[in-house]
Protein backbone atom coordinates (compact mmCIF):
# COMPACT_ATOMS: atom_id res chain seq x y z
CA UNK A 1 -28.09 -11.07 -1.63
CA UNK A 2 -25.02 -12.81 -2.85
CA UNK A 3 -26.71 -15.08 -4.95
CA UNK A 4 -26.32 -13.01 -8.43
CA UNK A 5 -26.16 -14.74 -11.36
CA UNK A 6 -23.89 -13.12 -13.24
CA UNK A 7 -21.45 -13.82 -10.22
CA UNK A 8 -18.69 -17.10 -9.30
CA UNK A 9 -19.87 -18.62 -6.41
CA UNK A 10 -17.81 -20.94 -4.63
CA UNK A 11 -17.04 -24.33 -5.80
CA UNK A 12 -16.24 -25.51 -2.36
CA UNK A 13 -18.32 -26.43 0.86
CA UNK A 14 -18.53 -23.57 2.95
CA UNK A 15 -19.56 -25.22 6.54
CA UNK A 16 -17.13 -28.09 5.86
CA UNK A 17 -14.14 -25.23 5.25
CA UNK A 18 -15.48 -23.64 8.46
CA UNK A 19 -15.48 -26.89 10.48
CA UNK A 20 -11.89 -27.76 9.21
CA UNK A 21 -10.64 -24.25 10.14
CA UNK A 22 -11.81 -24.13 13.18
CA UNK A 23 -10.14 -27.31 14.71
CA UNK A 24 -6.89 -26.82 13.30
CA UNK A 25 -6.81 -23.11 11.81
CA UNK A 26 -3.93 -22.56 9.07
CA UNK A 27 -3.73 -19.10 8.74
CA UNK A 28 -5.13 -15.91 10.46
CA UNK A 29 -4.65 -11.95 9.15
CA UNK A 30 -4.41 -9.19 11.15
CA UNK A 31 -6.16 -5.99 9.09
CA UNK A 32 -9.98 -6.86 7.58
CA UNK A 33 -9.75 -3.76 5.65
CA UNK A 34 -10.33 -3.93 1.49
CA UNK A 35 -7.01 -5.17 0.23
CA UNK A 36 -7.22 -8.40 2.65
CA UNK A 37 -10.83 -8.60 1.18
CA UNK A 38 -10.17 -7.96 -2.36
CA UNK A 39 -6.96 -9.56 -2.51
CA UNK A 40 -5.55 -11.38 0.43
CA UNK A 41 -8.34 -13.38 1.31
CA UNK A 42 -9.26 -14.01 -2.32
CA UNK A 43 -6.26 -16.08 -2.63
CA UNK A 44 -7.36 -18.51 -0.54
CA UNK A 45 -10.22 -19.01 -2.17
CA UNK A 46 -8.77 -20.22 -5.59
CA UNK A 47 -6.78 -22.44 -3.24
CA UNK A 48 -10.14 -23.28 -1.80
CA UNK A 49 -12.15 -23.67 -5.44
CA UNK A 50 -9.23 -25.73 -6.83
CA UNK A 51 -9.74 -28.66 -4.01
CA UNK A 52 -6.09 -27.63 -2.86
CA UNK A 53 -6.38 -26.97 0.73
CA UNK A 54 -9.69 -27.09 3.11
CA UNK A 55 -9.31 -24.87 5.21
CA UNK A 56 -10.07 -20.41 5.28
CA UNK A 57 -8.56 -17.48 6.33
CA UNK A 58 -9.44 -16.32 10.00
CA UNK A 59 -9.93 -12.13 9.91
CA UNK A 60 -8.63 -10.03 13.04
CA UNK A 61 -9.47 -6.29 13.01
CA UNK A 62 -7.74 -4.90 16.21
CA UNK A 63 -7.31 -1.27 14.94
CA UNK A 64 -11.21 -0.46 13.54
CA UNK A 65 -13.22 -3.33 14.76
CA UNK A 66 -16.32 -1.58 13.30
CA UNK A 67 -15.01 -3.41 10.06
CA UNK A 68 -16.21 -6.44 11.59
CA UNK A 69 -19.64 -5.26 13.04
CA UNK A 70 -20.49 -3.23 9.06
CA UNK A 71 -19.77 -5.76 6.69
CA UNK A 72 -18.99 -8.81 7.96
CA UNK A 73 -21.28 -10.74 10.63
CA UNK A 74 -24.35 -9.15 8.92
CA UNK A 75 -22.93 -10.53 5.95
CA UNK A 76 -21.85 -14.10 7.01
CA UNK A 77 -18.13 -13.17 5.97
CA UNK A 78 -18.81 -13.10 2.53
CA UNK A 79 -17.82 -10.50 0.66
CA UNK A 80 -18.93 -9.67 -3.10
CA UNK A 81 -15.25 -8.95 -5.27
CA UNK A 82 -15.86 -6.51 -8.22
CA UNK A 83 -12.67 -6.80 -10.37
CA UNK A 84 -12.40 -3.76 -12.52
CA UNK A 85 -10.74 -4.32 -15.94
CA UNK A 86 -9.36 -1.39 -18.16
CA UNK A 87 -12.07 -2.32 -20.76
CA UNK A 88 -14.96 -1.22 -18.70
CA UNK A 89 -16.29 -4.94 -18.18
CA UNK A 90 -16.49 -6.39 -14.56
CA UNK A 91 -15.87 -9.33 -13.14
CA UNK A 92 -17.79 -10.21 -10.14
CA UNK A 93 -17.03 -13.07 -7.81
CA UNK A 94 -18.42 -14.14 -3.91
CA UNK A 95 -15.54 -14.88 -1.71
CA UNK A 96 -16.06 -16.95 1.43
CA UNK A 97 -12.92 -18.28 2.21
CA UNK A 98 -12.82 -15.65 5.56
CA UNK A 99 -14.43 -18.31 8.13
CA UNK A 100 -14.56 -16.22 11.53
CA UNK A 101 -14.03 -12.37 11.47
CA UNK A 102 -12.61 -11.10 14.87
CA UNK A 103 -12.40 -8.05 16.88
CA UNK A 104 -10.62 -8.66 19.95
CA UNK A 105 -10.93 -5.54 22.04
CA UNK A 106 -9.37 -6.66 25.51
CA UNK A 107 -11.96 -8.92 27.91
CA UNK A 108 -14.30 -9.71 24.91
CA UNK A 109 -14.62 -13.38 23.44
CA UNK A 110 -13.26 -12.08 20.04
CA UNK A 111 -10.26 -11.50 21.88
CA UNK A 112 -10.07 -15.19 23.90
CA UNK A 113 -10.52 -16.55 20.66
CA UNK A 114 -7.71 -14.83 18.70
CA UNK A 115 -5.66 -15.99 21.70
CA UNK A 116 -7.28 -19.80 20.96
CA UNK A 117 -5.92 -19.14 17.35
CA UNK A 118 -2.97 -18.01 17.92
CA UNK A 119 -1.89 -21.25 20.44
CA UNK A 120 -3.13 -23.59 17.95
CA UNK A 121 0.03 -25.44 17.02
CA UNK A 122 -1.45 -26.28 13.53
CA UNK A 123 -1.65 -22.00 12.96
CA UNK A 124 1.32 -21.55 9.93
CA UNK A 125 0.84 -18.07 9.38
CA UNK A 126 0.20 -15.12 11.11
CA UNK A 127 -0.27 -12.28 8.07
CA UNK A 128 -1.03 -8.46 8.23
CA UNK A 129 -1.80 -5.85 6.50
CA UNK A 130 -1.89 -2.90 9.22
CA UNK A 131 -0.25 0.15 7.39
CA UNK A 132 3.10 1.16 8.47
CA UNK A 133 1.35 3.52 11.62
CA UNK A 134 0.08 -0.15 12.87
CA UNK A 135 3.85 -1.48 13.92
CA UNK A 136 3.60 1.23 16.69
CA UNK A 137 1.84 1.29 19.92
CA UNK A 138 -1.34 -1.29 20.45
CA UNK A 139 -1.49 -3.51 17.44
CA UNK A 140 2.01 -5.09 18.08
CA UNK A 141 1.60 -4.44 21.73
CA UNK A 142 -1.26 -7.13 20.99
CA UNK A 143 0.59 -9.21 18.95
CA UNK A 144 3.52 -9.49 21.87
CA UNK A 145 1.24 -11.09 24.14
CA UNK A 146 -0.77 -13.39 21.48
CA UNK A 147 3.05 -14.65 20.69
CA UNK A 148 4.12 -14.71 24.29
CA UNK A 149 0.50 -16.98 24.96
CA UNK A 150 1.78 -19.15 21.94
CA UNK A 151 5.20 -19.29 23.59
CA UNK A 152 4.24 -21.04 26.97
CA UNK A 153 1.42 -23.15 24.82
CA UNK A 154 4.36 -24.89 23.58
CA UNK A 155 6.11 -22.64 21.25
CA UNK A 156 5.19 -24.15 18.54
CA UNK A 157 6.49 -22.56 15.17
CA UNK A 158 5.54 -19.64 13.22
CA UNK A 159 5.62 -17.74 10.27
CA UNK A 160 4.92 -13.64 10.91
CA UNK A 161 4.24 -12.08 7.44
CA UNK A 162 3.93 -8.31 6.92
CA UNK A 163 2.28 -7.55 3.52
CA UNK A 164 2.04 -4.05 4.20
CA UNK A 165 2.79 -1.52 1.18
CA UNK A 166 6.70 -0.62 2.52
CA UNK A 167 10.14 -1.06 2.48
CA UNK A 168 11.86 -4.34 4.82
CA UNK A 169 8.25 -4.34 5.64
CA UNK A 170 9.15 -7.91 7.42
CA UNK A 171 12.08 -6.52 9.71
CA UNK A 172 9.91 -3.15 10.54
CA UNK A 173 7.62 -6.00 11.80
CA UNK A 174 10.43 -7.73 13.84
CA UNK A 175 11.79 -5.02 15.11
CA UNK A 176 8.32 -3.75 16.77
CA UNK A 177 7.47 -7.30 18.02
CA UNK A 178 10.81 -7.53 19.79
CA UNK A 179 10.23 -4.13 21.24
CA UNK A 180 7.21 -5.16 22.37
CA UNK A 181 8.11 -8.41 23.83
CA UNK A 182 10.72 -6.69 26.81
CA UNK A 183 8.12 -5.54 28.25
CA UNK A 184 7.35 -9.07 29.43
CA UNK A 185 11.76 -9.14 30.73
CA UNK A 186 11.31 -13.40 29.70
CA UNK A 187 14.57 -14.05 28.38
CA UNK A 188 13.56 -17.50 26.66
CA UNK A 189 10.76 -15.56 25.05
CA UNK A 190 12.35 -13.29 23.35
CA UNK A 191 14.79 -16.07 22.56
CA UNK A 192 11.56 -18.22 21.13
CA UNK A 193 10.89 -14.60 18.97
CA UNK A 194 14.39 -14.27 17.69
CA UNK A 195 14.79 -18.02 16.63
CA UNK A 196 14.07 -18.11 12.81
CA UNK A 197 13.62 -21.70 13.11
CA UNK A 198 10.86 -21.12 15.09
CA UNK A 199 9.57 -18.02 14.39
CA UNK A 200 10.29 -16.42 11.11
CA UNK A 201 9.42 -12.91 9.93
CA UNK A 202 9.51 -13.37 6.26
CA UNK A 203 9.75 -9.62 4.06
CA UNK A 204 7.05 -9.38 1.43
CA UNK A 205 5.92 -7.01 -1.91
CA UNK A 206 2.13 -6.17 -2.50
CA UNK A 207 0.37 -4.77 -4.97
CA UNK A 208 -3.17 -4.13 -6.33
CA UNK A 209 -4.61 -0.69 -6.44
CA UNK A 210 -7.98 -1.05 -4.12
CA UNK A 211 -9.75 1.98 -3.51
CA UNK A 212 -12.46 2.28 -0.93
CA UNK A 213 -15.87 1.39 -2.35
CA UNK A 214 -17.22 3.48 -4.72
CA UNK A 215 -20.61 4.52 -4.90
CA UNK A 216 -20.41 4.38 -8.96
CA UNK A 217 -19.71 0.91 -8.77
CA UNK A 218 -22.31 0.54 -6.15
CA UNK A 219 -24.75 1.19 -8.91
CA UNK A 220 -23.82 -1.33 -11.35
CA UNK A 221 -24.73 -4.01 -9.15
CA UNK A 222 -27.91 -5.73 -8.92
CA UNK A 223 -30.55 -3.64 -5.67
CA UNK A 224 -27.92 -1.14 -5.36
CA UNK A 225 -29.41 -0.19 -2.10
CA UNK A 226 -27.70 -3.05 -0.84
CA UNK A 227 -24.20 -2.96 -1.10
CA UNK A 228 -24.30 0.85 0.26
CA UNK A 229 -21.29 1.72 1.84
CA UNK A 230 -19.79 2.93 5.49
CA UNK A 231 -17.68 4.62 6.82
CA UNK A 232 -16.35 4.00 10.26
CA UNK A 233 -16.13 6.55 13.16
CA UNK A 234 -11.85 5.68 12.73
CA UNK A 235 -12.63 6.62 8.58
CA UNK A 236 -12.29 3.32 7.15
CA UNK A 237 -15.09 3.07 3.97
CA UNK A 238 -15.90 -0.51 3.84
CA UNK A 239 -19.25 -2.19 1.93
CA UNK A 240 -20.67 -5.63 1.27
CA UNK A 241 -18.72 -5.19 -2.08
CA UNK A 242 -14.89 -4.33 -2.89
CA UNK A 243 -13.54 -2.87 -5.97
CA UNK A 244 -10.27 -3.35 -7.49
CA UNK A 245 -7.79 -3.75 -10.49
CA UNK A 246 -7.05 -6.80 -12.13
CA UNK A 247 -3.57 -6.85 -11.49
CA UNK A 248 -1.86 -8.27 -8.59
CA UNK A 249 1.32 -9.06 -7.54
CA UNK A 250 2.60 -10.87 -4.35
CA UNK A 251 6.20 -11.68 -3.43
CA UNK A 252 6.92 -13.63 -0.22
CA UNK A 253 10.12 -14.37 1.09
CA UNK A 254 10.18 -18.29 1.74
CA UNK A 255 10.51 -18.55 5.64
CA UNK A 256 7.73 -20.71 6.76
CA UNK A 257 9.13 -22.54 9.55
CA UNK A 258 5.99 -24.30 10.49
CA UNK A 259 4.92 -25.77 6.75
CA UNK A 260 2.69 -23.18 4.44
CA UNK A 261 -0.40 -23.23 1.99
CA UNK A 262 0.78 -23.52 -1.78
CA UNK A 263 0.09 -20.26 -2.43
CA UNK A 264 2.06 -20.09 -5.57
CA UNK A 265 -0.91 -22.28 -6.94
CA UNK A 266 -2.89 -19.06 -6.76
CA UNK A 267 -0.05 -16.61 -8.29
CA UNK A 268 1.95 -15.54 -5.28
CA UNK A 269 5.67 -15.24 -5.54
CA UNK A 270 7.97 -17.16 -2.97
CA UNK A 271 11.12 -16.66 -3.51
CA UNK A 272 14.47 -15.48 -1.48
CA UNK A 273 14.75 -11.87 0.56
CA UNK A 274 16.99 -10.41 -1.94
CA UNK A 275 14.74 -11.12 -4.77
CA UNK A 276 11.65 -9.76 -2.25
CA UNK A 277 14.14 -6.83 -1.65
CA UNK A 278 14.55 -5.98 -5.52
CA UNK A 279 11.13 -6.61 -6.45
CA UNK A 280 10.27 -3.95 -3.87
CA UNK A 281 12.63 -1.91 -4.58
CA UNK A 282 11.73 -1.62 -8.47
CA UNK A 283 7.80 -1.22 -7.78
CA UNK A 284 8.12 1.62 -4.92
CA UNK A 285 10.75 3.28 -6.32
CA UNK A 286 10.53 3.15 -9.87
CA UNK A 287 7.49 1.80 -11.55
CA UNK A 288 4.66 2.49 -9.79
CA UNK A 289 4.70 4.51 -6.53
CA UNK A 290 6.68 7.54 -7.78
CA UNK A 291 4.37 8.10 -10.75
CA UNK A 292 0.99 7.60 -8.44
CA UNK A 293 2.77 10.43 -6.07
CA UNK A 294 3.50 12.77 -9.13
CA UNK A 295 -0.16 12.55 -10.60
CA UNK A 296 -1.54 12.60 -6.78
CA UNK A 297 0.59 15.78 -6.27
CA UNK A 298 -0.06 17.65 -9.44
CA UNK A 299 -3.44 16.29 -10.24
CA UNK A 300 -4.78 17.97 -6.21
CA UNK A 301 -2.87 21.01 -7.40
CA UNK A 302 -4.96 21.21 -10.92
CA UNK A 303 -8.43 19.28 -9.51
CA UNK A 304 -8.30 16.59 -11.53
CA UNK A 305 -10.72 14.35 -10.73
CA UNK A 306 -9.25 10.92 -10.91
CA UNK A 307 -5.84 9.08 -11.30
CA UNK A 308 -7.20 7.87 -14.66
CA UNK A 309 -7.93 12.05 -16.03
CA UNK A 310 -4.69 12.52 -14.64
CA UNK A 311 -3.31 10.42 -17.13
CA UNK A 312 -5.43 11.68 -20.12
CA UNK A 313 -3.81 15.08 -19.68
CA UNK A 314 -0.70 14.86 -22.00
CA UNK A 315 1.31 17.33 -19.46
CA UNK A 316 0.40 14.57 -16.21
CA UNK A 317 0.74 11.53 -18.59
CA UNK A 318 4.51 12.92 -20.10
CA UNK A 319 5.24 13.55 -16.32
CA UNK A 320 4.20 10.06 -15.02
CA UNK A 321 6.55 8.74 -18.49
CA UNK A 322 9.84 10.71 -17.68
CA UNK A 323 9.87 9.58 -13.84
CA UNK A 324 9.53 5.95 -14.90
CA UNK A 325 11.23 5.33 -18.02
CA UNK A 326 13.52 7.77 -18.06
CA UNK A 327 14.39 8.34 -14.55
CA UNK A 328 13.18 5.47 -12.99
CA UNK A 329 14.14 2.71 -14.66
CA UNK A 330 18.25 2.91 -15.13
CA UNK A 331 18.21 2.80 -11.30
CA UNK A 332 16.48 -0.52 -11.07
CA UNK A 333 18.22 -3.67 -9.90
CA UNK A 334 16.65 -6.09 -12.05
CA UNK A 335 14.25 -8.28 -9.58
CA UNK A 336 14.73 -11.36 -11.58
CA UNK A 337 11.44 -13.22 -11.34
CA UNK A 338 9.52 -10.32 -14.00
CA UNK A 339 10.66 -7.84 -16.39
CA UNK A 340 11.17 -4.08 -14.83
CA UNK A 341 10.46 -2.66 -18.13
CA UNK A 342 6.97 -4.70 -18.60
CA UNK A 343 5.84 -4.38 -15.36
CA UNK A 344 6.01 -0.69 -15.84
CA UNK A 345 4.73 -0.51 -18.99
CA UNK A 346 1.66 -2.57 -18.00
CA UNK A 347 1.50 0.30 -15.06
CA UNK A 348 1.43 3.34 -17.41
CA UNK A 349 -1.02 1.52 -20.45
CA UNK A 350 -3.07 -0.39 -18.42
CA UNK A 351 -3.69 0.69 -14.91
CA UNK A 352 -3.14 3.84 -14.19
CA UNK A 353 -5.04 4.62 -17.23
CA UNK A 354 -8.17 2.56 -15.69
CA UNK A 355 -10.91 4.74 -16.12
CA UNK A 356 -12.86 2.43 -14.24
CA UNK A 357 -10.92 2.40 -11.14
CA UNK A 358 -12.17 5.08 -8.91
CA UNK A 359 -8.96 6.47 -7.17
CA UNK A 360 -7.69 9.97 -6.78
CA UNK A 361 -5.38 12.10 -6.44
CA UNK A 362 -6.93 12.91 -2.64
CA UNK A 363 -6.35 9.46 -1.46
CA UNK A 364 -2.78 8.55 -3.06
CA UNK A 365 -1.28 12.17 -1.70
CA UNK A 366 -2.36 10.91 1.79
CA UNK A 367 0.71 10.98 3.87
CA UNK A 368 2.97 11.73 1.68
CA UNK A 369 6.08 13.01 4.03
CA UNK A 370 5.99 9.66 4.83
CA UNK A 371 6.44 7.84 1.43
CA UNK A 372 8.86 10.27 -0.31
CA UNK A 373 11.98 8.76 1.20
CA UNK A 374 11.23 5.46 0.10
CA UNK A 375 9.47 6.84 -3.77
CA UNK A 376 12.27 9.24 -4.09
CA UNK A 377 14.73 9.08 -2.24
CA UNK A 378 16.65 5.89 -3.41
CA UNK A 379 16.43 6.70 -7.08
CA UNK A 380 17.85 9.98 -6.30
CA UNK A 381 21.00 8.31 -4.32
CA UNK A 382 21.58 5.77 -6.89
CA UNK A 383 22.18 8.34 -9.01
CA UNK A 384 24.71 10.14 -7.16
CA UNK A 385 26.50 7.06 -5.91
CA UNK A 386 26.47 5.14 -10.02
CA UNK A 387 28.97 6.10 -12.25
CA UNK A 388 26.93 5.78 -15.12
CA UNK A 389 24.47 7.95 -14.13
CA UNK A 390 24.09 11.85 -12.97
CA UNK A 391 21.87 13.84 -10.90
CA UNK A 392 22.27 16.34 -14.09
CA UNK A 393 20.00 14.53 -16.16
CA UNK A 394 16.85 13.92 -13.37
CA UNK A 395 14.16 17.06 -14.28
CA UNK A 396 10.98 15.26 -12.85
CA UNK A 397 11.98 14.33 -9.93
CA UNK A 398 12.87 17.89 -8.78
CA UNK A 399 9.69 19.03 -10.03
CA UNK A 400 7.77 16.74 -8.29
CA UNK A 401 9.47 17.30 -4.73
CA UNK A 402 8.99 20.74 -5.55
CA UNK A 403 5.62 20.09 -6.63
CA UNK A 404 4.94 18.42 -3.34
CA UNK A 405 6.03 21.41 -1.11
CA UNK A 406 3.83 23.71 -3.43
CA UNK A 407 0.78 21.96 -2.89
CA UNK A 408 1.23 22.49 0.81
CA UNK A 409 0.75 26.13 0.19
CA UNK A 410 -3.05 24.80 0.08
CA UNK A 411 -3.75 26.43 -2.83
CA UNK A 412 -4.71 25.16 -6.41
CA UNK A 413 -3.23 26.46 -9.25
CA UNK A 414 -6.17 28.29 -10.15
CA UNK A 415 -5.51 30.23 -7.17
CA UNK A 416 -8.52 28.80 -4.72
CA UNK A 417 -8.11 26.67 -1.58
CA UNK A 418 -7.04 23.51 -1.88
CA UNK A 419 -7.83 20.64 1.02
CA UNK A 420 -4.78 19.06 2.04
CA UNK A 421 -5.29 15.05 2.41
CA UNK A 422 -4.35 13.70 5.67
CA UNK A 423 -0.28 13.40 6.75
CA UNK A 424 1.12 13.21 10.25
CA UNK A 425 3.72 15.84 9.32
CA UNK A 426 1.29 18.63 8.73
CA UNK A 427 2.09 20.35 11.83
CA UNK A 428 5.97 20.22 10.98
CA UNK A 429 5.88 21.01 7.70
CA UNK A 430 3.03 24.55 8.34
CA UNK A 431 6.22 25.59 10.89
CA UNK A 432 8.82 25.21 8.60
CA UNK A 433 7.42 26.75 5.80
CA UNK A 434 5.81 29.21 7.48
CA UNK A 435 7.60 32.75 5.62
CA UNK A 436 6.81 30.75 2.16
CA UNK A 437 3.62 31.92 0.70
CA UNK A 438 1.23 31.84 -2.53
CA UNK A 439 2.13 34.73 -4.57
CA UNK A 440 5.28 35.98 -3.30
CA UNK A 441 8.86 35.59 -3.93
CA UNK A 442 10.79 32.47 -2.36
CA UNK A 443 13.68 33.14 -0.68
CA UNK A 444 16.73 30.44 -0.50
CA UNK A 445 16.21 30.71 2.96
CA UNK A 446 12.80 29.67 3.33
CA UNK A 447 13.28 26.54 0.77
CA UNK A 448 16.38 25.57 2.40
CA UNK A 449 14.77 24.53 5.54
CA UNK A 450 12.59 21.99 3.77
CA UNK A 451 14.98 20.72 0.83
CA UNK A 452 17.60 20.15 2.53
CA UNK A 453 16.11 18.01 5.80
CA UNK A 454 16.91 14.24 4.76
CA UNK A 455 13.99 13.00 6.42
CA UNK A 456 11.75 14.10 4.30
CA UNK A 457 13.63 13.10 1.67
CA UNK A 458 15.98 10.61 2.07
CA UNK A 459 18.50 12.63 1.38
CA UNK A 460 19.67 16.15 1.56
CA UNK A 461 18.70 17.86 -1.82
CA UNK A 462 21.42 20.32 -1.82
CA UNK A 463 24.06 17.44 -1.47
CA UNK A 464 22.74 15.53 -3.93
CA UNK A 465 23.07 18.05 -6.55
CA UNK A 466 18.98 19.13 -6.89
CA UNK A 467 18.67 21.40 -4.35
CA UNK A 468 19.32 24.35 -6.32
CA UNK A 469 16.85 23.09 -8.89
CA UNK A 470 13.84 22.66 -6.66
CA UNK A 471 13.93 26.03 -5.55
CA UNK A 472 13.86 26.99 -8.99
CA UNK A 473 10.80 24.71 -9.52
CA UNK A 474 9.23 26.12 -6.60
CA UNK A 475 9.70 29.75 -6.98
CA UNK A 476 8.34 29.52 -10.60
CA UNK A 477 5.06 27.27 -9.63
CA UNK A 478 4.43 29.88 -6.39
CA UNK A 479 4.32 33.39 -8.70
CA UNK A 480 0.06 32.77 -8.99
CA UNK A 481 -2.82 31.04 -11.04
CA UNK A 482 -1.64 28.99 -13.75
CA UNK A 483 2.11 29.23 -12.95
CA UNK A 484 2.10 25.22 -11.98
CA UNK A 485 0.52 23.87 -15.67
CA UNK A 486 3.56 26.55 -16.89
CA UNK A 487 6.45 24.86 -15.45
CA UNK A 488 5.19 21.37 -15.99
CA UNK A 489 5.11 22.29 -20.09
CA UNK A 490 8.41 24.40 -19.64
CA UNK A 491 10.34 21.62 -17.26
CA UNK A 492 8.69 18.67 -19.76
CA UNK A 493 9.92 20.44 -23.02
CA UNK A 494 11.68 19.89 -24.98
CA UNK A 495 10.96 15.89 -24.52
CA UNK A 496 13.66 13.73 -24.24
CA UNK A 497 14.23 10.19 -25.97
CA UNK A 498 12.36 8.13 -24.27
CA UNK A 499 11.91 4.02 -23.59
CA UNK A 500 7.99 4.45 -23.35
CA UNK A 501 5.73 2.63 -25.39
C-alpha cells in the first residue's frame, strides 16, 4: 500500500539499515506517537536518503503500546508522511527509517530487547517525546532501570534528550531520572547518572504543529479505506498516515558525550543551552504558543471550527496580532540563531492561517492550567521587572486569562453548553470557582481566588498590576450571549500601532 506513485520512496536499502541497526543501534526514542513519526523519525531518514549515516531510529512506546500493535507491525514500520503546505498542495513521502518498534510492557521480549538496546555501548542517544505527564511515575521509573542495566553493562556513555514541547524540558528530565534512580540506594549509579561526561541530559526546542490524523486528509489519498484511522483505548488517534505542517524547527543543546548523528545535515539546530533556553523562551512565550492558547480559548468559546477560521475572523486574527507583536515580542531575548520577528511573522501568515491543517481549538485548549505559566506568565513578569516596559500597556493578555476562566463556565457565548477539553486541574478549578456563574454578577471575591493563585499563572495577577483588569474582562464576557465577541471588539479597539505585517 505504500507504493504510490505520486509518493518519495526511500533512496536507501531498507534490510541493510535494519541489519546495521540492529548490531550496533545509534539511537532509540521513547514516544511512537505522530510528532516522532512525522517529524522525529523523518529526520533520520534524509540522513538515511543522503548516504550520511546507515543506520534507523529504534521506536519504544511504554505509555500506549497499542501504537505499536495499530500502525506499526501491520505496517512494517513504515509510515506514509503527508506534509500539508498553506497552498493546499501535499507532499507525500514513505518513511522507513523506524527499524524495530517496541512495546516493552514488563516480562515481554519487547521489553528484554529495549534493555538489549539500551546496554549496547554503540547506543548515542536516548530521545523522547513523552509529554510533560510522562516524567512522572512509570515511564522514567522505566527509564531508571534501562540506565541502571546500562550502568553495570559497562557504563558506557550517553546522551538523554527530551524533545518534549516545555520549558528546561532537559533538566525536568534529569531531575525525574535521578528521582527515580534512589530507589535503587547505588551510590556509583547515581554518580554514573550525574556525570555529564558520561551521561548528559541535553535541553531541547520543538516545533511542528501535528494534529492527529484527519479523516479529510484520509480521503485525498489513494484506497482511502486504507489509511483509516484509530484510536487507542488510552485516546491516542494514530493511522498508517501522519499529517503535518511544513515547518519545523529543532534546537538541541550540544551534549553528546558518546559521539552523535549529524543531524544538522537534516536542519536541526545544535547549539549551546542558553541559546536552546532563548529559542524556547521566544517560541512558548511569545510567538507561537500564546497566540494558539488565545484562538484555542476564544475560538471553543465562539465554535469556531478550526485554528485556521479562527484566524479568518478579523476579531481572533487582531487578537492573535496584539499578543505577538505587540505584547509579545518587546519581551523576547533575541535567540540568536533566527530572527524573533520572522519566525513570528511566518507563524501568523503562514501557519496558523493553514487552512489545510486540521487542528482546533478543542485540542490546543487541552490542559491548559498547565501551559499558562509558561505562555503567560513570563511575558507578564518581564514586564513588571523591565524598565522599559509596563504592565499598563498589556490589554490581550488580560483578556485572554480572563478569557480562559470564562470558558470554564462551560458555556459558549451563544449561551449553550460548551465541552470542556481535557485538563488535570478541572476538579480544582470547578471548586474554586464554584459561586462564579453564567449570567450573573462577579464578585471580587469570587475572581480573586483564581487571579491571584500564581500557579496558575505564574504569577499573582493582582501583584503584577492586571488583576484588577481581568476581573473587568471577566465580569463583562459573563453578563450572557454575545457578551464575549463584545469585549473582544471593545478591548481590541481602538487598534494600536502595530509591528505586524
Amino acid at each position: 500500500m505504500f507504493n504510490i506513485p505520486q509518493a518519495a520512496q526511500p533512496s536507501y536499502d531498507v534490510n541493510a539499515v535494519r541489519e546495521a541497526t540492529a548490531k550496533a543501534p545509534l539511537w532509540v526514542h521513547f514516544g511512537a506517537g505522530n510528532i516522532f513519526r512525522a517529524f522525529i523519525a523523518a529526520l533520520q531518514d534524509d540522513l538515511l536518503n543522503k548516504g550520511l549515516c546507515n543506520r534507523g531510529v529504534i521506536a519504544a512506546e511504554p505509555f500506549d503500546p497499542e501504537i505499536i500493535e495499530a500502525v506499526y507491525r501491520p505496517y512494517g514500520n513504515r509510515a506514509l508522511l503527508v506534509t500539508l503546505r498553506a497552498d493546499g498542495s501535499t507532499r507525500l513521502a514513505v518513511s522507513a527509517s523506524v527499524t524495530e518498534a517496541l512495546a516493552p510492557l514488563p516480562g515481554t521480549p519487547d521489553h528484554q530487547r529495549l534493555v538489549e538496546v539500551m546496554e549496547a555501548p554503540s547506543l548515542q542517544m536516548a530521545s523522547f517525546t513523552i509529554t510533560e505527564k510522562g516524567y512522572r511515575g512509570p515511564v522514567t521509573e522505566l527509564l531508571a532501570g534501562l540506565m541502571r542495566g546500562r550502568y553495570r553493562a559497562g557504563g558506557a556513555p550517553l546522551a538523554l534528550v527530551s524533545m518534549d514541547n516545555c520549558s528546561r524540558n532537559g533538566e525536568l528530565l534529569r531531575s525525574a531520572v535521578l528521582e527515580a534512580a534512589k530507589a535503587y540506594g547505588d551510590g556509583g549509579f547515581s554518580a554514573y547518572l550525574s556525570d555529564p561526561s558520561r551521561v548528559s541530559f541535553p535541553w531541547s526546542m520543538i516545533d511542528k504543529i501535528t494534529p492527529a490524523p484527519s479523516p479529510d486528509v484520509q480521503k485525498t489519498l489513494p484506497n482511502p479505506a486504507d489509511w483509516s484511522p484509530t484510536r487507542t483505548a488510552r485516546g491516542t488517534v494514530v493511522a498508517p498516515f501522519v499529517n503535518a505542517e511544513e515547518p519545523q524547527y529543532l534546537v538541541i543543546e550540544d551534549s553528546f558525550p558518546n559521539g552523535r548523528l549529524p543531524l544538522e545535515k537534516a536542519g536541526v539546530y545544535f547549539t549551546d543551552r542558553e541559546t536552546v533556553r532563548r529559542a524556547e523562551r521566544m517560541k512558548v512565550t511569545a510567538c507561537l504558543n500564546p497566540l494558539h492558547t488565545a484562538l484555542a480559548v476564544f475560538g471553543s468559546l465562539l465554535r469556531i471550527g478550526t485554528i485556521a477560521d479562527c484566524m479568518k475572523d478579523p476579531d481572533l486574527a487582531a487578537l492573535a496580532r496584539r499578543i505577538g507583536y505587540d505584547e509579545g515580542l518587546p519581551a523576547v531575548e533575541h535567540p540568536g540563531i533566527f530572527e524573533p520577528k520572522d519566525f513570528l511573522d511566518e507563524v501568523v501568515t503562514k501557519r496558523l492561517v493553514n487552512p489545510f491543517l486540521p487542528d482546533t481549538p478543542a485540542r490546543i485548549a487541552s490542559d491548559t492550567s498547565q501551559k499558562l505559566p509558561f505562555r503567560f506568565g513570563g511575558t507578564i513578569k518581564a514586564y513588571a521587572a523591565r524598565e522599559e516596559l509596563s504592565a499598563d500597556d498589556l490589554t490581550a493578555i488580560p483578556l485572554v486569562l480572563a478569557g480562559w476562566v470564562r470558558y470554564l463556565m462551560e458555556t459558549g457565548d451563544d449561551g449553550g453548553p460548551l465541552a470542556l477539553s481535557p485538563d488535570p486541574m478541572l476538579p480544582r478549578l470547578t471548586a474554586a470557582l464554584k459561586d462564579v456563574r453564567f449570567g450573573e454578577p462577579l464578585t471580587a471575591k469570587n475572581a480573586r481566588a483564581v487571579f491571584a493563585d500564581a500557579a496558575l499563572f505564574g504569577c499573582d495577577l493582582y501583584a503584577a498590576g492586571l488583576g484588577a483588569r481581568c476581573e473587568d474582562h471577566l465580569a463583562a464576557m459573563l453578563k450572557g450571549p454575545g457578551a464575549v465577541r463584545e469585549r473582544l471588539r471593545i478591548s481590541l479597539s481602538p487598534a494600536r500601532p502595530s509591528a505586524a505585517p
